[in-house]
Each structure stands twice: as C-alpha cells, then as structure tokens.
Protein backbone atom coordinates (compact mmCIF):
# COMPACT_ATOMS: atom_id res chain seq x y z
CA UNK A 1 103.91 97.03 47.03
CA UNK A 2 100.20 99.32 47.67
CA UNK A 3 99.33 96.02 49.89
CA UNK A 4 102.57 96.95 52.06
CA UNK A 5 101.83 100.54 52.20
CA UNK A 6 98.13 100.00 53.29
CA UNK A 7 98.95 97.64 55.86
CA UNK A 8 102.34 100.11 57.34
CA UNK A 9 100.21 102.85 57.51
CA UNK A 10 97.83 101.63 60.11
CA UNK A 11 100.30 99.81 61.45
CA UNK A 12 102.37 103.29 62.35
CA UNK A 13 99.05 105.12 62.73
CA UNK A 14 98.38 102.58 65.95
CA UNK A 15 101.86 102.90 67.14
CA UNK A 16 101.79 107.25 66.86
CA UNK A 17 98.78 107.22 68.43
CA UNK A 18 100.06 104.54 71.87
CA UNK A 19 102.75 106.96 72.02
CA UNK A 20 100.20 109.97 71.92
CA UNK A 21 98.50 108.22 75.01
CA UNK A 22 101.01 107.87 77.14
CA UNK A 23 102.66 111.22 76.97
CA UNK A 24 99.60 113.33 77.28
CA UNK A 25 97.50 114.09 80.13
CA UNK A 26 94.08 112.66 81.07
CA UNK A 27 92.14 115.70 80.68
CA UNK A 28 93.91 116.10 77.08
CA UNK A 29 93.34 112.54 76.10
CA UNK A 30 88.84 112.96 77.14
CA UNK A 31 89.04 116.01 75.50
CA UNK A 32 90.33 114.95 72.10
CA UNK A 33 88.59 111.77 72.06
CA UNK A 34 85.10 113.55 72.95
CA UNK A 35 86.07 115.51 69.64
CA UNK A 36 87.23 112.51 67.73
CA UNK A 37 83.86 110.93 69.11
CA UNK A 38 81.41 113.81 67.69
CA UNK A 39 83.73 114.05 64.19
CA UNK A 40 83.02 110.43 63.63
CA UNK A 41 79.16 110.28 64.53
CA UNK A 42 78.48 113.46 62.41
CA UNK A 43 80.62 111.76 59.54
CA UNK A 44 78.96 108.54 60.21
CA UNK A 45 75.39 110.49 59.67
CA UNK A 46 76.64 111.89 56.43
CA UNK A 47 77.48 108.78 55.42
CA UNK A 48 74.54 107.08 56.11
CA UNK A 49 72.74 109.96 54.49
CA UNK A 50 74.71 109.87 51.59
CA UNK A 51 74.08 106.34 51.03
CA UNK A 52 70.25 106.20 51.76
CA UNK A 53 71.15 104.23 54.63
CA UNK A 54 69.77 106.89 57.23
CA UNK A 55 66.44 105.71 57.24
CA UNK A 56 67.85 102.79 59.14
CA UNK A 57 69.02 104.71 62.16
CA UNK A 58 65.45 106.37 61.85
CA UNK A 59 63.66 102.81 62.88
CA UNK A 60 66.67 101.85 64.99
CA UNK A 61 65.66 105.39 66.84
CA UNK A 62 62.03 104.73 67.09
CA UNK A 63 62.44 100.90 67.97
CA UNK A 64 64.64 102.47 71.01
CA UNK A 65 61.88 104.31 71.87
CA UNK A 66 59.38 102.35 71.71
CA UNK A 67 61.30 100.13 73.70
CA UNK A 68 62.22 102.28 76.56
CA UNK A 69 58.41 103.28 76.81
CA UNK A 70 57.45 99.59 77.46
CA UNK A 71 60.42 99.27 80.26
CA UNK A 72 59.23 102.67 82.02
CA UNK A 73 57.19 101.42 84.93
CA UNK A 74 59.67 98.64 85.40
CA UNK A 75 62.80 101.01 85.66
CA UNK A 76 60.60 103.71 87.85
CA UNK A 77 59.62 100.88 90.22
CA UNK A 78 63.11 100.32 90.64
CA UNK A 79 64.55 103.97 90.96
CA UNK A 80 65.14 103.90 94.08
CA UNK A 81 67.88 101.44 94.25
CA UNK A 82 69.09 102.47 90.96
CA UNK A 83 69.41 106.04 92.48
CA UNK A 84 71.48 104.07 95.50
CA UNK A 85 73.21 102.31 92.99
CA UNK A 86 74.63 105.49 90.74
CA UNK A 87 75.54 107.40 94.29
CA UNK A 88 77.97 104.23 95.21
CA UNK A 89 79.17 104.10 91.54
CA UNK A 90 79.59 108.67 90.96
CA UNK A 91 79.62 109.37 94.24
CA UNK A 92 82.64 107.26 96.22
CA UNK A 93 82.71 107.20 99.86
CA UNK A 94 82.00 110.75 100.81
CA UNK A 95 78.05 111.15 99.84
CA UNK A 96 77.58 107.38 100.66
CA UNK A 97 78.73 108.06 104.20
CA UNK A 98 76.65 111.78 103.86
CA UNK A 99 73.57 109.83 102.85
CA UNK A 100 73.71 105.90 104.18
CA UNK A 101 70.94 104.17 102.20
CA UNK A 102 70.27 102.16 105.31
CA UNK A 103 69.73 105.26 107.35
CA UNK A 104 67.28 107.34 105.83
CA UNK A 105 66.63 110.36 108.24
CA UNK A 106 69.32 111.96 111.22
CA UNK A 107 68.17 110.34 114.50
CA UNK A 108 67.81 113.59 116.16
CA UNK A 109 65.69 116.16 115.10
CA UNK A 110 64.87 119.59 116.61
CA UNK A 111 61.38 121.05 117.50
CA UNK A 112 62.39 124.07 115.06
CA UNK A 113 64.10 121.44 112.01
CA UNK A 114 60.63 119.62 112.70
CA UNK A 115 58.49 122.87 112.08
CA UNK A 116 60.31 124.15 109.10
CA UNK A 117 59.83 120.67 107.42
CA UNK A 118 56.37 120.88 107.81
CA UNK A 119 56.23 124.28 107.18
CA UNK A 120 54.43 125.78 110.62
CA UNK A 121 55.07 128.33 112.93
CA UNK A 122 56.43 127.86 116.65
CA UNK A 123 52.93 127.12 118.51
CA UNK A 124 51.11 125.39 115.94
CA UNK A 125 48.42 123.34 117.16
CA UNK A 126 48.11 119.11 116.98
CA UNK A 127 45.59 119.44 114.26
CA UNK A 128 47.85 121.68 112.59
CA UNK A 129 50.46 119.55 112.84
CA UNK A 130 48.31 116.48 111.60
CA UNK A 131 47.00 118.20 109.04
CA UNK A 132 50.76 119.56 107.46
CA UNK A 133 51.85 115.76 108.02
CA UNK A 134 48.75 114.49 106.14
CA UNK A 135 49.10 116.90 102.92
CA UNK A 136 52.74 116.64 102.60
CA UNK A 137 52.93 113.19 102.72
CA UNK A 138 50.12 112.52 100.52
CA UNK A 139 52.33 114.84 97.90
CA UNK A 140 55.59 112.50 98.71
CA UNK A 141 54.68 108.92 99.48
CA UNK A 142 57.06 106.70 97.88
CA UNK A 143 54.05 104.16 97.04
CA UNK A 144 53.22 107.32 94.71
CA UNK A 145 56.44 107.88 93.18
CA UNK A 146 58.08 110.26 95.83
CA UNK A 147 61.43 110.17 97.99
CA UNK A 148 61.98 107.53 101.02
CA UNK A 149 64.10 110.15 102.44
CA UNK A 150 61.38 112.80 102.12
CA UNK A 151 58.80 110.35 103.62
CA UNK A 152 60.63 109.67 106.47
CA UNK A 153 61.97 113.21 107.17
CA UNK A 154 58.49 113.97 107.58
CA UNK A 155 56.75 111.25 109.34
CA UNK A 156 60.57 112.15 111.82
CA UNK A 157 59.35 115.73 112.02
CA UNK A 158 55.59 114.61 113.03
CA UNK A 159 57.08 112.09 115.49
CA UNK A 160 59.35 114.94 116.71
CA UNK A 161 56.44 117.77 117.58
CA UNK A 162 53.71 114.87 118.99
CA UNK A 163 55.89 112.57 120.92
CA UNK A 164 52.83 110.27 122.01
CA UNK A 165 51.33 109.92 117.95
C-alpha cells in the first residue's frame, strides 16, 4: 500500500503542477520558477554542506575557473562575432537593422559629426586632425582589443575632414 501512495503522489504532484502551467501567465510562471530555482540551489548547498559533500562543488568551482582562464584569449579573439552573434539572438530585427554587422559606420558623415568624434574645434588644422586620428585610434584599434565600429567611425571622420588622405 506505502509503494502506491509514493508513486500517486508524484504522480498528482506532476499533473497539479501541468495544470498550474497552463492557467497562469508567463510572467507568473518565470517568476515562481526563478524562486523555485534559488530555494533548490540554497537547499542543495545545505545539503551538500550537511553531508561534507561541499568541498566537491569547491574543486568543481576552481576547476571552472581555471578552465575559463585557459579559454580567455580564445573567447576575446572571438568577441567580436560573439557580440554579433548575442545582438541577432537578444536583439531581433530592430538593433540588427540599427547596427548591420556588415555595415559598420553611416555612409555619410558631416564636417561637424566628424569633429566631435575626434574631439576638435571647427578650424582645426591637418596636423590637428592627424594627430586626434593617430591617438584615438591607437586607444581603439581592434588588433588591440577595441571596437570595429569605433575604428571605422574614426578613420570615417578623418576621411570626412581631409578628403584627399
């Protein structure tokens, strides 16, 4: 008879909580589960601790770690497209079509957009110019870790103020 009763009980647990599912909202259904999520995890610590166990989840931890220091210059070499990647995957149609991955910088750019990327004044001189061009892309090449977008917005803005360079 108890193996009965310990199989009905999941049995009509399951079925409560399908029901549960369906009738309730979305945003009702993330929120509870988030909770349900944390509850567990916490009791699963206590658990653990309880049964000298947690020391496990310690070397699990620093194994992680360890690992994701060894993969570092491999996942920052490929940030870029991994950045693409999670903007088509979060983002949907509106920021891909905002920012198109195959068109880094507007086509048209204005003598005053130009200046206020490079940070001059109206009448700077060519070697200012050259010189605002050189510093800030130094500070945002992608070769050294900075933005495509940034690199091209301001090799755009140099190409914008000295037409012939």
């Amino acid at each position: 008879m108890i193996r009965i009763l310990l199989l009905l009980v999941p049995v009509i647990a399951i079925y409560w909580t399908i029901c549960w599912f369906q009738k309730t909202p979305a945003e009702v259904v993330g929120r509870q589960l988030k909770k349900v999520s944390w509850i567990a995890a916490i009791l699963l610590l206590l658990l653990l601790a309880g049964t000298g166990k947690l020391n496990v989840v310690f070397a699990a931890f620093g194994v992680a770690i360890a690992f994701a220091v060894r993969l570092l210059p491999a996942i920052l070499h490929y940030a870029p497209q991994l950045h693409r990647l999670w903007q088509v995957f979060s983002g949907g149609k509106q920021q891909q079509n905002q920012q198109n991955p195959n068109r880094p910088f507007r086509s048209g750019m204005s003598k005053t957009q130009a200046l206020d990327v490079l940070g001059l004044k109206p009448g700077a001189s060519e070697k200012d110019i050259i010189d605002a061009h050189r510093k800030l892309i130094s500070k945002v090449h992608p070769d050294r870790g900075g933005s495509d977008y940034l690199a091209a917005q301001i090799n755009l803005a140099k190409k914008t103020l000295l037409p012939q360079g």
